[in-house]
PDB file of N, CA and C in Angstrom:
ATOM      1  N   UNK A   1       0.840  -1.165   0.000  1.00  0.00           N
ATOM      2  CA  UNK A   1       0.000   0.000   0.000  1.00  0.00           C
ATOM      3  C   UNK A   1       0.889   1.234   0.000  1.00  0.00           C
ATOM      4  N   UNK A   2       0.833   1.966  -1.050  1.00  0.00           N
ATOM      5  CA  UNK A   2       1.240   3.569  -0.932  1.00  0.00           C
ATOM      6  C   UNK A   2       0.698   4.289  -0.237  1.00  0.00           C
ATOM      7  N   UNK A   3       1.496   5.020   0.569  1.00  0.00           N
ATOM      8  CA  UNK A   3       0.856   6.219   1.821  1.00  0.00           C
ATOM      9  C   UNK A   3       0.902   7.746   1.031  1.00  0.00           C
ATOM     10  N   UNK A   4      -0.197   7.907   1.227  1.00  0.00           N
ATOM     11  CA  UNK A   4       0.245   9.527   0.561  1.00  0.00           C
ATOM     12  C   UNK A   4       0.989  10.632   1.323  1.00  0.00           C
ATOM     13  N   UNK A   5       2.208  11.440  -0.030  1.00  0.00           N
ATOM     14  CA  UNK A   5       2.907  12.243   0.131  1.00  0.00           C
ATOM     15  C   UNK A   5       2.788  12.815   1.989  1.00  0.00           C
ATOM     16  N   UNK A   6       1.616  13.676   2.298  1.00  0.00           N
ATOM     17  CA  UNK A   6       1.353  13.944   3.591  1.00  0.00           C
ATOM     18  C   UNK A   6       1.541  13.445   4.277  1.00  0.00           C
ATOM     19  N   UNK A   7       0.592  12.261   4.619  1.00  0.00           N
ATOM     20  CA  UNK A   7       1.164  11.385   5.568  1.00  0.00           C
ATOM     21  C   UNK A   7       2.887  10.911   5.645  1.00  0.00           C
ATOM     22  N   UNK A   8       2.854  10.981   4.855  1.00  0.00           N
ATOM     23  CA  UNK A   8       5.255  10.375   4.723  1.00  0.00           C
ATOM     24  C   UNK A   8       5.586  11.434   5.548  1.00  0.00           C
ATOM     25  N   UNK A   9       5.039  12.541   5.012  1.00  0.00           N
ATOM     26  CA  UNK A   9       5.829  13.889   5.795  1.00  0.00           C
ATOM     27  C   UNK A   9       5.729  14.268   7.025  1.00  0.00           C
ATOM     28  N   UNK A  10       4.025  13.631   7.733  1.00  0.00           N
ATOM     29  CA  UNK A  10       3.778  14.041   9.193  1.00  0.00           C
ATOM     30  C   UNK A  10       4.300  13.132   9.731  1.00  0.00           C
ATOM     31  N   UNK A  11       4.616  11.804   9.173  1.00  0.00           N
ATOM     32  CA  UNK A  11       5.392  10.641  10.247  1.00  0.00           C
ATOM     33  C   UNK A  11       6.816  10.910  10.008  1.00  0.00           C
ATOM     34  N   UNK A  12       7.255  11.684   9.507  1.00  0.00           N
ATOM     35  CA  UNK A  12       8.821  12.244   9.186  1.00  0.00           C
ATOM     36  C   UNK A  12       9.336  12.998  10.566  1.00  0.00           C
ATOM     37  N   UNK A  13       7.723  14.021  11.064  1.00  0.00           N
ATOM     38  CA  UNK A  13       8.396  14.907  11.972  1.00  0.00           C
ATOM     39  C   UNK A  13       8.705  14.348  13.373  1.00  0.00           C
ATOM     40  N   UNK A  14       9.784  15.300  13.917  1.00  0.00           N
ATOM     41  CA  UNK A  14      10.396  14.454  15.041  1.00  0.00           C
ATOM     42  C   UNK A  14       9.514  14.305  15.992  1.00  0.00           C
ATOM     43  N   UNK A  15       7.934  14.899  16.615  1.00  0.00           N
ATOM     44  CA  UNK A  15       7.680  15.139  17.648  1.00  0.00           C
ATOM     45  C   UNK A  15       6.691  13.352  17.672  1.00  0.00           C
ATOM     46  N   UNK A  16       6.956  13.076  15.984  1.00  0.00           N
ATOM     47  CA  UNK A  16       6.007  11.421  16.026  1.00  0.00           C
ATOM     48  C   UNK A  16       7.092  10.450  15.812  1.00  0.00           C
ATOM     49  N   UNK A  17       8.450  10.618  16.071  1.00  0.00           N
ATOM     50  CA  UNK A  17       9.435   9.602  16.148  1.00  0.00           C
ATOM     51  C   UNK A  17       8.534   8.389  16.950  1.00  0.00           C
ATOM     52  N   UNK A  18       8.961   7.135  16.093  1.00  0.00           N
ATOM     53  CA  UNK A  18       8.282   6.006  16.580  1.00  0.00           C
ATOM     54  C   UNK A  18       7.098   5.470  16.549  1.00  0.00           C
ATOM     55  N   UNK A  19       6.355   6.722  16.046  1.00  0.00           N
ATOM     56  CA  UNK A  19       4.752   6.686  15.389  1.00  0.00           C
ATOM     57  C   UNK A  19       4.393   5.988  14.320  1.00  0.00           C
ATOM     58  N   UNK A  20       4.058   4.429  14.073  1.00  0.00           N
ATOM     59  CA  UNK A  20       4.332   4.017  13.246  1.00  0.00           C
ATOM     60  C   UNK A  20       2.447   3.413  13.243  1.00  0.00           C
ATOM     61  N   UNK A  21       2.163   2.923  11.669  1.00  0.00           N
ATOM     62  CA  UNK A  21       1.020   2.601  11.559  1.00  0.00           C
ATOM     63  C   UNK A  21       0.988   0.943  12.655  1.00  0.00           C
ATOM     64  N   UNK A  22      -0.579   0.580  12.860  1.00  0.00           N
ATOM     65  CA  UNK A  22      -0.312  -1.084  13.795  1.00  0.00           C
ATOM     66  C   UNK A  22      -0.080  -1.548  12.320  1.00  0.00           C
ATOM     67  N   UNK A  23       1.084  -2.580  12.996  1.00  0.00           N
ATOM     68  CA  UNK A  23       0.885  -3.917  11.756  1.00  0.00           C
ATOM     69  C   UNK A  23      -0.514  -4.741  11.949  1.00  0.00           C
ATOM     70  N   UNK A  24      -0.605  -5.361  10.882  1.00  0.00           N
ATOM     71  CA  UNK A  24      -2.389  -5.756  10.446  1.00  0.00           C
ATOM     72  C   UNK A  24      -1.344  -7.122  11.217  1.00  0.00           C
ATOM     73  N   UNK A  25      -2.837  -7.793  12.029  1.00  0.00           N
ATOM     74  CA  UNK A  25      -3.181  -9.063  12.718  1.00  0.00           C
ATOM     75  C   UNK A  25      -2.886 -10.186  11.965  1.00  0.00           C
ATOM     76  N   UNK A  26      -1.875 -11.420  12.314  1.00  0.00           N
ATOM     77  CA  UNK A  26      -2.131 -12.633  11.531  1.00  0.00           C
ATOM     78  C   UNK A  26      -3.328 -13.260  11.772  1.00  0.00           C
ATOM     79  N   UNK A  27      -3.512 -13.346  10.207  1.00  0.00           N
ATOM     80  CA  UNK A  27      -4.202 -14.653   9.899  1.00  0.00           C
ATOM     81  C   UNK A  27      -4.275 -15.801  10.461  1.00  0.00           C
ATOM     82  N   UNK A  28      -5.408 -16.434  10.533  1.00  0.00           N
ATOM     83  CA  UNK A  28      -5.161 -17.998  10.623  1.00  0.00           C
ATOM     84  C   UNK A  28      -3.962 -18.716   9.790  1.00  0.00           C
ATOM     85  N   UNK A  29      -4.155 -18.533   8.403  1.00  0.00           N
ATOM     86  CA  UNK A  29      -3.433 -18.842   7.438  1.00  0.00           C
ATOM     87  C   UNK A  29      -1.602 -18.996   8.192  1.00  0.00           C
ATOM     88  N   UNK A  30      -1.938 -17.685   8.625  1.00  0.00           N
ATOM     89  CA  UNK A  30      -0.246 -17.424   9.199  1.00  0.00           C
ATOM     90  C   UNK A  30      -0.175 -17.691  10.234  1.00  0.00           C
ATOM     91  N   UNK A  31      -1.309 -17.768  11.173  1.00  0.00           N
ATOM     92  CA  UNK A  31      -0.692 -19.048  12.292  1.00  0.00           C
ATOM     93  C   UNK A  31      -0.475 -20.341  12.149  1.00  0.00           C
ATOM     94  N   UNK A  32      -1.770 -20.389  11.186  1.00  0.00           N
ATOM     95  CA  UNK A  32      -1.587 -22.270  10.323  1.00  0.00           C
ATOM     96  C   UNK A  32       0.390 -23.038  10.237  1.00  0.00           C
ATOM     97  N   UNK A  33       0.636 -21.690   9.441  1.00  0.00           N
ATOM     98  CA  UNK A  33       1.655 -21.833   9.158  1.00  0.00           C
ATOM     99  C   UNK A  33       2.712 -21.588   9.852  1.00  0.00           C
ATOM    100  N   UNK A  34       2.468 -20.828  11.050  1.00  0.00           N
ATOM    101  CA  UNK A  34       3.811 -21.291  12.174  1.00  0.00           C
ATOM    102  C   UNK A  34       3.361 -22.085  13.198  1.00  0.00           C
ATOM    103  N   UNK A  35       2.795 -22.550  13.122  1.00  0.00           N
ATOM    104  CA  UNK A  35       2.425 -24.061  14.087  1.00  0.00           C
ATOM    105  C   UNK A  35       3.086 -24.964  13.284  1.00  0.00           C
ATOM    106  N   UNK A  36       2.572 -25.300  11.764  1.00  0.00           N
ATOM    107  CA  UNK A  36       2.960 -26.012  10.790  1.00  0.00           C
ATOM    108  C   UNK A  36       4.654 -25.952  10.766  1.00  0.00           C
ATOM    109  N   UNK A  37       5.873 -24.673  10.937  1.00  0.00           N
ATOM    110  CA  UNK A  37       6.377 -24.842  11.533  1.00  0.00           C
ATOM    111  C   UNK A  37       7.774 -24.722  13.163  1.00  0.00           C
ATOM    112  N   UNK A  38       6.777 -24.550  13.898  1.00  0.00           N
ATOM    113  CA  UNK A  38       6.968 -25.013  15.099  1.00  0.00           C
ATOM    114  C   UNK A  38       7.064 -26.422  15.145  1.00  0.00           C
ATOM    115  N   UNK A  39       6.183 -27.292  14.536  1.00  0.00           N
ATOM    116  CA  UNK A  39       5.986 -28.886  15.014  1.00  0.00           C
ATOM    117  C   UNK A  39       7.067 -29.548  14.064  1.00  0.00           C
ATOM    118  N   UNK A  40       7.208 -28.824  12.953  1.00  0.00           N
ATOM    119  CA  UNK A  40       8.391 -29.352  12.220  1.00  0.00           C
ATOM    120  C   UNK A  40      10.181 -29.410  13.113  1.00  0.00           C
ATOM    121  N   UNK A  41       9.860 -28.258  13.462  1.00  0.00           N
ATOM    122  CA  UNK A  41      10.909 -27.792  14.095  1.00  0.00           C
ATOM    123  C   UNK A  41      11.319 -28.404  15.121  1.00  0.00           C
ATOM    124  N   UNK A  42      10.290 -28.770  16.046  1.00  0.00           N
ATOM    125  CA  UNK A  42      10.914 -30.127  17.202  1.00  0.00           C
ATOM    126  C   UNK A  42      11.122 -31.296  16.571  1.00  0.00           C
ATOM    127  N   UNK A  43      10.249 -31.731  15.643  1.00  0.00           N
ATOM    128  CA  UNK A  43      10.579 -32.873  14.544  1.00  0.00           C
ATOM    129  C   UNK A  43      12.007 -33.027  14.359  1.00  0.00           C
ATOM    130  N   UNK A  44      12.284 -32.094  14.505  1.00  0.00           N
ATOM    131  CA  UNK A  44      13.664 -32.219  13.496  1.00  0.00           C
ATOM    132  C   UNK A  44      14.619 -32.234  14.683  1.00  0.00           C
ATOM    133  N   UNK A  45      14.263 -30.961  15.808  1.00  0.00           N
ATOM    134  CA  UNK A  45      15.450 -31.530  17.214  1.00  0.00           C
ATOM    135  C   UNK A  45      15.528 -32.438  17.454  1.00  0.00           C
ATOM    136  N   UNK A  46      14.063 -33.011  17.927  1.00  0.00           N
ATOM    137  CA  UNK A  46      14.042 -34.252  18.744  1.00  0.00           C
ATOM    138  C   UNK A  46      14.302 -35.644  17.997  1.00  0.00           C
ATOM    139  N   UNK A  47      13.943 -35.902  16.563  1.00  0.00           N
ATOM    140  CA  UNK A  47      14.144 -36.754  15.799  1.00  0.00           C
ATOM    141  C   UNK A  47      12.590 -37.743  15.658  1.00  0.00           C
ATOM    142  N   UNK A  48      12.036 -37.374  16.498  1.00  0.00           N
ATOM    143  CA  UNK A  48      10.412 -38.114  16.681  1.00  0.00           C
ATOM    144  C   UNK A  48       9.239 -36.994  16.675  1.00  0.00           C
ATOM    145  N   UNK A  49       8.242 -37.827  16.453  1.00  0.00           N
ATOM    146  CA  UNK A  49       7.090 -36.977  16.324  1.00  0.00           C
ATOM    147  C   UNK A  49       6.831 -36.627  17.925  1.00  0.00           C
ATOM    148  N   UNK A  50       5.671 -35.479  18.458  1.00  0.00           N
ATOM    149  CA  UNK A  50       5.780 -35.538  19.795  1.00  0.00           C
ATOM    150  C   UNK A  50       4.926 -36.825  20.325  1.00  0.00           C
ATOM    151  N   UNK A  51       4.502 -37.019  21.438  1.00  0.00           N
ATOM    152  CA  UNK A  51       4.080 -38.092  22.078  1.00  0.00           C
ATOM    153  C   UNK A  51       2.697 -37.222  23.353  1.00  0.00           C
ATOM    154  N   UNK A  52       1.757 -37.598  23.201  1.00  0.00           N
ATOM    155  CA  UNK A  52       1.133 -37.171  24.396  1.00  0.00           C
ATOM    156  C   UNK A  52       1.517 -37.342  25.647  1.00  0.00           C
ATOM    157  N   UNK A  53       2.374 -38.568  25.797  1.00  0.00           N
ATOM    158  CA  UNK A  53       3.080 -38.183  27.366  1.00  0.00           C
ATOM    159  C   UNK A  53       4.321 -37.800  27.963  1.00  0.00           C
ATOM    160  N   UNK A  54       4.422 -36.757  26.645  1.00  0.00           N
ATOM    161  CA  UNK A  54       6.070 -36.176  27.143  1.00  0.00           C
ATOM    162  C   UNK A  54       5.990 -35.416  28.150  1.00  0.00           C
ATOM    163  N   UNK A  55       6.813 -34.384  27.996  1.00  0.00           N
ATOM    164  CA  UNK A  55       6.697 -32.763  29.073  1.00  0.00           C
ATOM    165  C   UNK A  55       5.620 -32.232  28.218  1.00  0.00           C
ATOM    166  N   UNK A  56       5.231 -30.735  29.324  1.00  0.00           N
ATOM    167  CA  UNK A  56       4.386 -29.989  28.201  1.00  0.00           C
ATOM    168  C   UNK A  56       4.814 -29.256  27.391  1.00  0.00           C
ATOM    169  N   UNK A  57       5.935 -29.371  26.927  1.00  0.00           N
ATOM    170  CA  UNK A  57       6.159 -28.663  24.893  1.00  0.00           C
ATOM    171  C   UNK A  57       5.851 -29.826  24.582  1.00  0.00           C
ATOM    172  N   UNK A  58       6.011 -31.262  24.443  1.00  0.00           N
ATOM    173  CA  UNK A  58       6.042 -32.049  24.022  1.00  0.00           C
ATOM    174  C   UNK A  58       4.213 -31.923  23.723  1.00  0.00           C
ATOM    175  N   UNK A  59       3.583 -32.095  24.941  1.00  0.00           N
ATOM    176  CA  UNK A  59       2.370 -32.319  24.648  1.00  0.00           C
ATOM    177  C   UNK A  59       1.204 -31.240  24.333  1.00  0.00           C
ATOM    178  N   UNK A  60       1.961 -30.112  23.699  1.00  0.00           N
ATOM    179  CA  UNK A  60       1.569 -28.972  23.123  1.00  0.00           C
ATOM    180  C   UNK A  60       1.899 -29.409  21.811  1.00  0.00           C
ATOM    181  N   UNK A  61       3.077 -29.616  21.400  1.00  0.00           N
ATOM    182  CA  UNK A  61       3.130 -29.964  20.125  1.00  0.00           C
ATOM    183  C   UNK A  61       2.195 -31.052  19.791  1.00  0.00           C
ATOM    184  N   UNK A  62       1.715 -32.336  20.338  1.00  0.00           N
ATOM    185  CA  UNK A  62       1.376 -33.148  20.124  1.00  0.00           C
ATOM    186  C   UNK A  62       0.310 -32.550  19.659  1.00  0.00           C
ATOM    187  N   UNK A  63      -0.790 -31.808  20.754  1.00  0.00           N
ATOM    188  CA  UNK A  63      -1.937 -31.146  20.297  1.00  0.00           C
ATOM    189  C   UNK A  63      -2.109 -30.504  19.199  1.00  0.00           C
ATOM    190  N   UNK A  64      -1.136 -29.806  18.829  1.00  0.00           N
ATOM    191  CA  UNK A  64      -0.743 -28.718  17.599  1.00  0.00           C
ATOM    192  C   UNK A  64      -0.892 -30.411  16.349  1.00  0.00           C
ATOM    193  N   UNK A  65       0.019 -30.649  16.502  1.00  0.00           N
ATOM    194  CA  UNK A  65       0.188 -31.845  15.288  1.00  0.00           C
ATOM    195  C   UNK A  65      -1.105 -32.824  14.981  1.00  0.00           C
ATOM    196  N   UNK A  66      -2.076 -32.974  15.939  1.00  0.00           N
ATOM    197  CA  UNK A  66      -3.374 -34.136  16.030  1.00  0.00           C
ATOM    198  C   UNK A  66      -3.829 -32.711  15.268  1.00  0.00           C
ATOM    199  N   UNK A  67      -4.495 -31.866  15.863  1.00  0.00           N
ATOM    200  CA  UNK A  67      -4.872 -30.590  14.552  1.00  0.00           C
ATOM    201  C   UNK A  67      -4.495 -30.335  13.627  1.00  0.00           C
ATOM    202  N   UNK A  68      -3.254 -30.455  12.792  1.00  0.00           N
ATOM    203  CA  UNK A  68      -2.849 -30.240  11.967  1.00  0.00           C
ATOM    204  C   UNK A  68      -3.286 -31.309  11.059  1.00  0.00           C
ATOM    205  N   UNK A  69      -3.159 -32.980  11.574  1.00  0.00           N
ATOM    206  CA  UNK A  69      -3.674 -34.249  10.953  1.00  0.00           C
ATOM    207  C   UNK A  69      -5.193 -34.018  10.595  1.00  0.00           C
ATOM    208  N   UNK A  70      -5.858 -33.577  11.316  1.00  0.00           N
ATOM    209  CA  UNK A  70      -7.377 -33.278  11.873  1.00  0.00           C
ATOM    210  C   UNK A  70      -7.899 -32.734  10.128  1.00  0.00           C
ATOM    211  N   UNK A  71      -6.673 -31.608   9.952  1.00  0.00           N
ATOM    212  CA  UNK A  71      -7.238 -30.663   9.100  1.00  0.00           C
ATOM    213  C   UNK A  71      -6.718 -31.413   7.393  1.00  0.00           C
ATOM    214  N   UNK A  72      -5.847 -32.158   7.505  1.00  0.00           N
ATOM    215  CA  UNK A  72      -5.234 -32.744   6.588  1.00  0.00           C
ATOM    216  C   UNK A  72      -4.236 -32.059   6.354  1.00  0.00           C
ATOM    217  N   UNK A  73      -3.188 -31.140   6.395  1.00  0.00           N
ATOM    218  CA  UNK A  73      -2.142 -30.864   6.468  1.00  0.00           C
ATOM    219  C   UNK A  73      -0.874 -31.334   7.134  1.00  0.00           C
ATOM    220  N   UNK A  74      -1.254 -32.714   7.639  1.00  0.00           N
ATOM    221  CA  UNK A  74      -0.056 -33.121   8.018  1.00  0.00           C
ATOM    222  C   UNK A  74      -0.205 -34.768   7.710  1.00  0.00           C
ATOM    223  N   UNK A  75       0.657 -35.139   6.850  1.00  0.00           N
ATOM    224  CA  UNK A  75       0.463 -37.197   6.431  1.00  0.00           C
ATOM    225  C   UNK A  75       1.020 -37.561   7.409  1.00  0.00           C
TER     226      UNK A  75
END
């Protein structure tokens, strides 16, 4: 999105140093996709899928990953 000329110039001045627009909210899509990977990511530390009776990252991931199967995004 282009901001118009004005606006560039009032967020230029010093008295709005740091005044910045909010960044827009993730998506599902984009949480989809850092869960998708997060669970990869212990995958790959741990060398196994998680297990429901690990610790609780373990059995956070697990939850994360049965949802992910749930939705079909994960074989």
């Amino acid at each position: 999105m282009e901001w118009p000329e004005e606006l560039v110039k009032l967020f230029d001045d010093p008295l709005l140093e740091g005044v910045r627009p909010k960044a827009p909210a993730p998506t599902a899509n984009d949480r989809m996709q850092q869960k998708l990977a997060e669970v990869n990511d212990w995958i790959v530390k741990n060398g196994k899928e998680p297990q429901k009776d690990g610790d609780l990252k373990e059995k956070l991931m697990y939850a994360s990953l049965t949802a992910l199967k749930e939705k079909g995004l994960w074989t």
